[in-house]
N, C-alpha and C. Protein backbone atom coordinates (compact mmCIF):
# COMPACT_ATOMS: atom_id res chain seq x y z
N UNK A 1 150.27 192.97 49.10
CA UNK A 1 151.23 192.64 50.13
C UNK A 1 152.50 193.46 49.89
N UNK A 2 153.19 194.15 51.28
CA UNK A 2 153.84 194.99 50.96
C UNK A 2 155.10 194.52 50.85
N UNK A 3 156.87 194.63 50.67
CA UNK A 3 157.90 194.22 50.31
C UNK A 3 158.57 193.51 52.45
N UNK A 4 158.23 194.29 52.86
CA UNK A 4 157.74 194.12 54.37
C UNK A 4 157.44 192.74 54.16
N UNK A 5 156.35 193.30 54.30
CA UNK A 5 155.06 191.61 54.41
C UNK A 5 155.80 190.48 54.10
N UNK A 6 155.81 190.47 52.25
CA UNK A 6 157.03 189.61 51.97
C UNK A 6 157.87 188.61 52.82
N UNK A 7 158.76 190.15 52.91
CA UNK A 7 160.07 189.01 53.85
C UNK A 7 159.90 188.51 55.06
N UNK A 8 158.90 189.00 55.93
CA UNK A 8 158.38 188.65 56.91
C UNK A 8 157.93 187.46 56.48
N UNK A 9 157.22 187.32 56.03
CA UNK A 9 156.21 185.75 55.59
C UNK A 9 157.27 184.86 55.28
N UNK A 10 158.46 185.09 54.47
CA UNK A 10 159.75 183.99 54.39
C UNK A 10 159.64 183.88 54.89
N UNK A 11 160.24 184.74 55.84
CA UNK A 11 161.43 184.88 57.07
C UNK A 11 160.35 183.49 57.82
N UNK A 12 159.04 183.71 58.47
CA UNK A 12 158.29 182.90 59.27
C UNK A 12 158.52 181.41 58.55
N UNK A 13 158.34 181.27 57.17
CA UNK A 13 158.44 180.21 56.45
C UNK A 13 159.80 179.16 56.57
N UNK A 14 160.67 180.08 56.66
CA UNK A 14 161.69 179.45 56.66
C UNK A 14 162.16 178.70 58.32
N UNK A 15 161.10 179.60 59.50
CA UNK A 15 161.94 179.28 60.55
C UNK A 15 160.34 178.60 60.84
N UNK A 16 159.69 177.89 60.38
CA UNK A 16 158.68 176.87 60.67
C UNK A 16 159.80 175.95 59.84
N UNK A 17 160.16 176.07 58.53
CA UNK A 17 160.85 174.60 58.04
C UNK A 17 162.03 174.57 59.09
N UNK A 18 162.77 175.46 59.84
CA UNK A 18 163.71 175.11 60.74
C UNK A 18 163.33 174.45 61.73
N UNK A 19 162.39 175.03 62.35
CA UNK A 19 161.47 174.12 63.47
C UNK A 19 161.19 172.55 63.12
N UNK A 20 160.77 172.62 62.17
CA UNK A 20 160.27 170.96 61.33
C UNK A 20 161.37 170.29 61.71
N UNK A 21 162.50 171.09 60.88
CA UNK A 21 164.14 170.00 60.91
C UNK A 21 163.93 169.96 62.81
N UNK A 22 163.96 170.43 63.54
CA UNK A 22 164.81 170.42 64.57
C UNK A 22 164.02 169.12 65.47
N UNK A 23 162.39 169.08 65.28
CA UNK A 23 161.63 168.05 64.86
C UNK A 23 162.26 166.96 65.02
N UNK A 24 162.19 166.39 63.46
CA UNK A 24 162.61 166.18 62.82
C UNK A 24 163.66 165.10 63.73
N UNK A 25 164.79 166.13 64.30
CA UNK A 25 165.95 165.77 64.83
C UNK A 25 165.62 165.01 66.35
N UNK A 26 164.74 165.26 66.70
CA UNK A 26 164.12 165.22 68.25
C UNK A 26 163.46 163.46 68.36
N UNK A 27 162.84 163.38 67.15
CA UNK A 27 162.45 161.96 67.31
C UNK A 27 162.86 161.09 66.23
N UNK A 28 164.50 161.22 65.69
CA UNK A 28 165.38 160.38 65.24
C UNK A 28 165.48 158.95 66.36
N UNK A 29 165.67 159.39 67.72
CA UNK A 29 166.42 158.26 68.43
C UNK A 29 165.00 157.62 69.44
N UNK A 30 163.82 158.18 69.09
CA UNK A 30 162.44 157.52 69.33
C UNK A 30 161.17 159.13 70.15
N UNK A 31 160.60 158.82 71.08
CA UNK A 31 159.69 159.08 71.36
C UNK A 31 160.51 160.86 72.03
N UNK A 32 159.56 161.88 71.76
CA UNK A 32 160.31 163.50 72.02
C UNK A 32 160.44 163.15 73.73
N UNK A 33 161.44 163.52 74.44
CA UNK A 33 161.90 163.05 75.76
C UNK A 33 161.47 164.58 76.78
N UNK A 34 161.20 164.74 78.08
CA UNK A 34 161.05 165.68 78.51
C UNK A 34 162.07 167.20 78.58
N UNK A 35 163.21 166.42 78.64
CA UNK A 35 164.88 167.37 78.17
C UNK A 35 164.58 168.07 76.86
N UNK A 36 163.51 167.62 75.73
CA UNK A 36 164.29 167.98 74.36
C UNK A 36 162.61 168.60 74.10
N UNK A 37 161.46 168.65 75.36
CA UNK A 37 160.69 169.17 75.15
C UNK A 37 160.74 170.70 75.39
N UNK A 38 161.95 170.49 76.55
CA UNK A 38 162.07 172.07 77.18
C UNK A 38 162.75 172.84 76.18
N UNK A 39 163.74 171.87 75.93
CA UNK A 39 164.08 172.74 74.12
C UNK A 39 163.27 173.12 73.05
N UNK A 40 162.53 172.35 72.46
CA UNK A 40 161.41 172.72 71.72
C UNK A 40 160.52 174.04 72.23
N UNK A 41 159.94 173.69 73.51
CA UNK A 41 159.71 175.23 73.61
C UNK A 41 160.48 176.30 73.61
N UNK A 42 161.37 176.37 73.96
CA UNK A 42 162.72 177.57 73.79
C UNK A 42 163.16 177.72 71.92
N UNK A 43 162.91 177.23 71.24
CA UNK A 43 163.23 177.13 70.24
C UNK A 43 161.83 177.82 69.38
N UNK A 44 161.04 177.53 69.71
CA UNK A 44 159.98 177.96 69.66
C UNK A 44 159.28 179.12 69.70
N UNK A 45 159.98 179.72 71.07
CA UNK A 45 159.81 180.85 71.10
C UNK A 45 160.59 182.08 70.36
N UNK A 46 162.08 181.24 70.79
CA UNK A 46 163.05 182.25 69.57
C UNK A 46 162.49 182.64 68.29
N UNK A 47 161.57 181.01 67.68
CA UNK A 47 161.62 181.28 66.20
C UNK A 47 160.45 182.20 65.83
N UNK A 48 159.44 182.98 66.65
CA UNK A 48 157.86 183.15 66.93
C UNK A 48 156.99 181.71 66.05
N UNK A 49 156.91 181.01 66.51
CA UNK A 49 156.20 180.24 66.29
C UNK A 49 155.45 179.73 67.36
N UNK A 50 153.50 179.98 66.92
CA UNK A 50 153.18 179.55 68.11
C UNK A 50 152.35 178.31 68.40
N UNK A 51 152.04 178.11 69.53
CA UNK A 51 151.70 176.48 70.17
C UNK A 51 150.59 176.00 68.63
N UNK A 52 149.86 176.61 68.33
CA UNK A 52 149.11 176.02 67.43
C UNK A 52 150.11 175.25 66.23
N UNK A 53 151.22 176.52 65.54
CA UNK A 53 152.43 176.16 64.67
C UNK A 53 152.93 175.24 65.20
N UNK A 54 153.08 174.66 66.68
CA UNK A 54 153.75 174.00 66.83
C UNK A 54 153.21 172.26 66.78
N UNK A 55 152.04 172.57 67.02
CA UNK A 55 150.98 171.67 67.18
C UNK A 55 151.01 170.76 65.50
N UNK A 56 150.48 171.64 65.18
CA UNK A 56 150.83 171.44 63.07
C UNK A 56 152.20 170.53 62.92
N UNK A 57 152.73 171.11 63.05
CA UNK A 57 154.67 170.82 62.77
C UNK A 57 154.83 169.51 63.49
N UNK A 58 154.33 169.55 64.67
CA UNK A 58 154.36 167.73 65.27
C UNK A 58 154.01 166.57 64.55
N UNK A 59 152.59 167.53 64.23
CA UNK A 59 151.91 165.97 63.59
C UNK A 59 152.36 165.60 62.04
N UNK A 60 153.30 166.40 61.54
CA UNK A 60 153.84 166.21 59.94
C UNK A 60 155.41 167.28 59.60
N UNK A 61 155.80 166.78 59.92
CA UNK A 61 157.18 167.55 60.33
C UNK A 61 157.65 167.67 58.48
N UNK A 62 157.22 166.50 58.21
CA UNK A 62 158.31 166.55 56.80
C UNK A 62 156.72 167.26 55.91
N UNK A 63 156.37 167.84 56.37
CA UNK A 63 155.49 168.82 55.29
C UNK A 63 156.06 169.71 55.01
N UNK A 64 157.27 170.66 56.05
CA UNK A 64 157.86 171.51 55.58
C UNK A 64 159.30 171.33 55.17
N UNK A 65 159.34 171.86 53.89
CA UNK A 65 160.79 171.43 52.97
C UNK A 65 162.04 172.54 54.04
N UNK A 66 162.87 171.91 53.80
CA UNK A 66 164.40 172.65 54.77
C UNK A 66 164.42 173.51 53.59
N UNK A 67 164.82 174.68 54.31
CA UNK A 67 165.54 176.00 53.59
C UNK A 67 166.33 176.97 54.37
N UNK A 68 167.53 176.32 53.41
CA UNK A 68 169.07 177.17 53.71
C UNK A 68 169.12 178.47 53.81
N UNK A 69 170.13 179.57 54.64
CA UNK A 69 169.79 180.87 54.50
C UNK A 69 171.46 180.98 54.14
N UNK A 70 171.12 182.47 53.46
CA UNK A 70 172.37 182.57 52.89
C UNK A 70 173.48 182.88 53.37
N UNK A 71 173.29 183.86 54.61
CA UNK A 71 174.47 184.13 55.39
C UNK A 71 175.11 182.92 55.99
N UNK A 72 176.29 183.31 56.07
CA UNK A 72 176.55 182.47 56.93
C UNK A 72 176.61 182.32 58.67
N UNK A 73 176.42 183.50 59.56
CA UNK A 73 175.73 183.70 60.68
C UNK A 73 174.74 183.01 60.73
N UNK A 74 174.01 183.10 59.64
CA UNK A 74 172.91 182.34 60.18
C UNK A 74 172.50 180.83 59.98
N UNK A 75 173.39 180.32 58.85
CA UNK A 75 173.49 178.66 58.94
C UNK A 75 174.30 178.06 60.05
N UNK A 76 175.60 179.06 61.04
CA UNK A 76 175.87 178.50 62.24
C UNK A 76 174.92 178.51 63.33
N UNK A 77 174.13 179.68 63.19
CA UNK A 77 172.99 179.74 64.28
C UNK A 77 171.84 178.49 64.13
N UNK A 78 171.71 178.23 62.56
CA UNK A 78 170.62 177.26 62.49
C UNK A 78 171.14 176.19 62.90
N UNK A 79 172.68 175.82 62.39
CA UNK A 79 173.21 174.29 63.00
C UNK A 79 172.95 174.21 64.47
N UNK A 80 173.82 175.14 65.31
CA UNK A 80 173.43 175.48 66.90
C UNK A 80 172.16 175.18 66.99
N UNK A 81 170.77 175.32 66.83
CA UNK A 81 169.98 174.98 66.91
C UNK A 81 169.23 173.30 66.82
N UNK A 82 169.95 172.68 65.86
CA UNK A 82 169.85 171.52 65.71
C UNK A 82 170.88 171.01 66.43
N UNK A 83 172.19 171.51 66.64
CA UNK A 83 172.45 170.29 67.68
C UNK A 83 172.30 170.84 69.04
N UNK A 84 171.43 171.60 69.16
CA UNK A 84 170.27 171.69 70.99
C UNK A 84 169.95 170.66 71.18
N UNK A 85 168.97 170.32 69.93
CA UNK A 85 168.08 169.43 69.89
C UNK A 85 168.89 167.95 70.34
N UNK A 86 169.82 167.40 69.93
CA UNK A 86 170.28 166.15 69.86
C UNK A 86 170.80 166.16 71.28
N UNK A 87 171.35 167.42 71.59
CA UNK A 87 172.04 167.06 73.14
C UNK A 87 171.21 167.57 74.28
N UNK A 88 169.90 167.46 73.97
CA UNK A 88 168.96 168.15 74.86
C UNK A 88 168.82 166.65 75.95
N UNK A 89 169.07 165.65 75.31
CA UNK A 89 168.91 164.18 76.09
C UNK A 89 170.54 163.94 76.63
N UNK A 90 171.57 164.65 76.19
CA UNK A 90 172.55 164.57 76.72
C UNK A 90 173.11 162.76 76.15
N UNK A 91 172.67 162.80 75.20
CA UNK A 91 173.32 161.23 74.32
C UNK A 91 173.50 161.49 73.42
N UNK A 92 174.24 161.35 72.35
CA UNK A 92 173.75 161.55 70.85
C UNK A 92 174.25 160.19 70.20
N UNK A 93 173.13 159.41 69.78
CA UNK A 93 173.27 158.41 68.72
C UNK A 93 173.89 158.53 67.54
N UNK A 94 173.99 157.03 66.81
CA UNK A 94 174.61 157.29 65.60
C UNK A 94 173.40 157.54 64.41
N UNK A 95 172.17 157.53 64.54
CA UNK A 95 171.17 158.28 63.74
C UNK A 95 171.07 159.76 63.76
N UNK A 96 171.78 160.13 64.93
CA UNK A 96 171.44 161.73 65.39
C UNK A 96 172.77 162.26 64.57
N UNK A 97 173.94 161.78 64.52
CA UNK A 97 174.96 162.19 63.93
C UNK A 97 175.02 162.00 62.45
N UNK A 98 174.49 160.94 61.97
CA UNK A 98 174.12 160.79 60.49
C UNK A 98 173.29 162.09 60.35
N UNK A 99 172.02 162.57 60.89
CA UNK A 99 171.28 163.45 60.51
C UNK A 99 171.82 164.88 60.17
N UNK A 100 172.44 165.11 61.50
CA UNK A 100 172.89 165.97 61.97
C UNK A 100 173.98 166.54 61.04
N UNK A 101 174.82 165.77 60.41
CA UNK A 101 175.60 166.16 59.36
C UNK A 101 174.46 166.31 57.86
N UNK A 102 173.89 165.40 57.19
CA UNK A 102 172.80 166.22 56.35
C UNK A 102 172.44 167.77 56.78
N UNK A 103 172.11 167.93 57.64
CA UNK A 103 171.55 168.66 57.69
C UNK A 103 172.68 170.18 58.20
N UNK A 104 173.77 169.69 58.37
CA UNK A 104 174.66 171.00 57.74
C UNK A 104 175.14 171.28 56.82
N UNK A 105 175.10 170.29 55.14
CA UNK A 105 175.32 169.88 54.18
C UNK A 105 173.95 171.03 53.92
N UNK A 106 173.07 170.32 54.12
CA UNK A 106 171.65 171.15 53.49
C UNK A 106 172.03 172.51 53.83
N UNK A 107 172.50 172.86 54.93
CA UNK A 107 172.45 174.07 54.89
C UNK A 107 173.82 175.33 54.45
N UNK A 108 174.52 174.17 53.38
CA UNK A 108 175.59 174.82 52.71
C UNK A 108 176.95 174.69 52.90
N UNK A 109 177.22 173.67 53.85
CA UNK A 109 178.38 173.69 54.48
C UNK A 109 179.26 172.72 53.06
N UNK A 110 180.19 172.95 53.35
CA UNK A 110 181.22 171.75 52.42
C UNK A 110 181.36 170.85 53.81
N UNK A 111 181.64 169.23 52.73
CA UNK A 111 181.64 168.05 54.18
C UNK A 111 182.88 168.41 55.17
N UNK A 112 183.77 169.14 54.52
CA UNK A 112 184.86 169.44 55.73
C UNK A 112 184.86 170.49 56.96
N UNK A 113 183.93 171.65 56.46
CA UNK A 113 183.54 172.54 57.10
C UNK A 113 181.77 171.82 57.90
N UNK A 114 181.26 171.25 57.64
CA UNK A 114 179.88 170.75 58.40
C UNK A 114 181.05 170.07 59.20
N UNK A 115 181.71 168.99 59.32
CA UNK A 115 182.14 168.43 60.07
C UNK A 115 183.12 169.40 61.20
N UNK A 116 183.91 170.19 60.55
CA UNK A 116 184.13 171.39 62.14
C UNK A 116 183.30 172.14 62.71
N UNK A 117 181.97 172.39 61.86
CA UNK A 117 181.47 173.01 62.81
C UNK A 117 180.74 172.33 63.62
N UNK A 118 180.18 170.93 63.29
CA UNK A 118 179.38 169.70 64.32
C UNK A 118 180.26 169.49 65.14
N UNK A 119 181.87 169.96 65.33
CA UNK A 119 183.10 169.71 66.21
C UNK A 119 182.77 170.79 67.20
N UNK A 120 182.83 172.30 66.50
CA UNK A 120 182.57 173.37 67.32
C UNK A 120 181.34 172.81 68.36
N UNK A 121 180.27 172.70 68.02
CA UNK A 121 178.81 172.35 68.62
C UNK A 121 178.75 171.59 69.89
N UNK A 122 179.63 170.37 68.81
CA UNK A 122 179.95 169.52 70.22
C UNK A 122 180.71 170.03 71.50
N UNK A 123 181.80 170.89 70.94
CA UNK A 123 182.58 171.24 72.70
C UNK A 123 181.60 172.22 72.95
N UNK A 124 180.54 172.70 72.33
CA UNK A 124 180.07 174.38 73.26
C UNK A 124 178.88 173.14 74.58
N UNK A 125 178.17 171.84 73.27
CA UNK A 125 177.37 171.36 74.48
C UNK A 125 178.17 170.69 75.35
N UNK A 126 179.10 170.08 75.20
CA UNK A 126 179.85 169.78 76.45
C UNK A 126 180.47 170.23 77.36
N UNK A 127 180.06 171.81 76.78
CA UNK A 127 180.69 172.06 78.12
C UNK A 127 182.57 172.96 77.80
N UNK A 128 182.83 172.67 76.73
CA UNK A 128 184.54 173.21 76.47
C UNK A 128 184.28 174.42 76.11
N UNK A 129 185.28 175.04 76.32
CA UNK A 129 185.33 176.45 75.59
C UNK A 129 186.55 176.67 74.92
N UNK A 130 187.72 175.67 74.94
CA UNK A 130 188.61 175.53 73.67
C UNK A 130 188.07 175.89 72.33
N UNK A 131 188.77 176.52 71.47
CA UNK A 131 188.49 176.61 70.25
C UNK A 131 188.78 175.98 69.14
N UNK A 132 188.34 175.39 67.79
CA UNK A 132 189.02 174.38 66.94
C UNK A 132 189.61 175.11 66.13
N UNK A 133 189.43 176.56 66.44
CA UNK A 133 190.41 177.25 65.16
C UNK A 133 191.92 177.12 65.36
């Protein structure tokens, strides 16, 4: 296997455990809703993961362990991604917000910085384009 191959095979590895989390995130507040299905496929496709991967990942989400990436571009892109998921129903519970902060913690944030950027997230899905900087 070539150095290629390799990072490719992470790279897929890591954005099936992203998929899992986003999962994961989708049936915190009960049954996956038609809003957060259309996300899942869009998410899906971004990540190349396909219907079979996706098929897998449904039926055992926590098979794949979360893994953080190091940039930081890309732990805002992964948060953005998870909170699709929560506001794909256009509600977000207080299980979705418990999660939802783990899981910018997991992905490196300090609790003061996960918490501005779950701030950022929130005005882009609502709709604001104010900035919190």
């Amino acid at each position: 296997m070539s150095i290629a191959d390799r990072f490719e095979s992470a790279e897929h590895q890591s954005n099936l455990a992203h998929f899992a989390a986003i999962i994961k995130l989708a049936g915190v507040d009960g049954p996956i809703n038609p809003d957060e299905e259309i996300v899942l496929k869009r998410l899906a496709f971004k990540l190349c993961i396909s219907e079979d991967e996706v098929k897998l990942i449904l039926k055992d989400p926590k098979k794949y362990p979360f893994i953080p990436h190091y940039r930081l571009e890309d732990r805002i892109e992964r948060l953005q991604d998870l909170c699709g998921i929560i506001y794909a129903d256009h509600e977000v519970d207080e299980e979705e917000r418990k999660l939802i902060y783990k899981y910018a913690l997991g992905l490196g944030f300090t609790s003061d910085r996960a918490k501005k950027e779950i701030e950022k997230c929130t005005m882009i899905f609502n709709g604001s384009t104010e900035s919190t900087d």
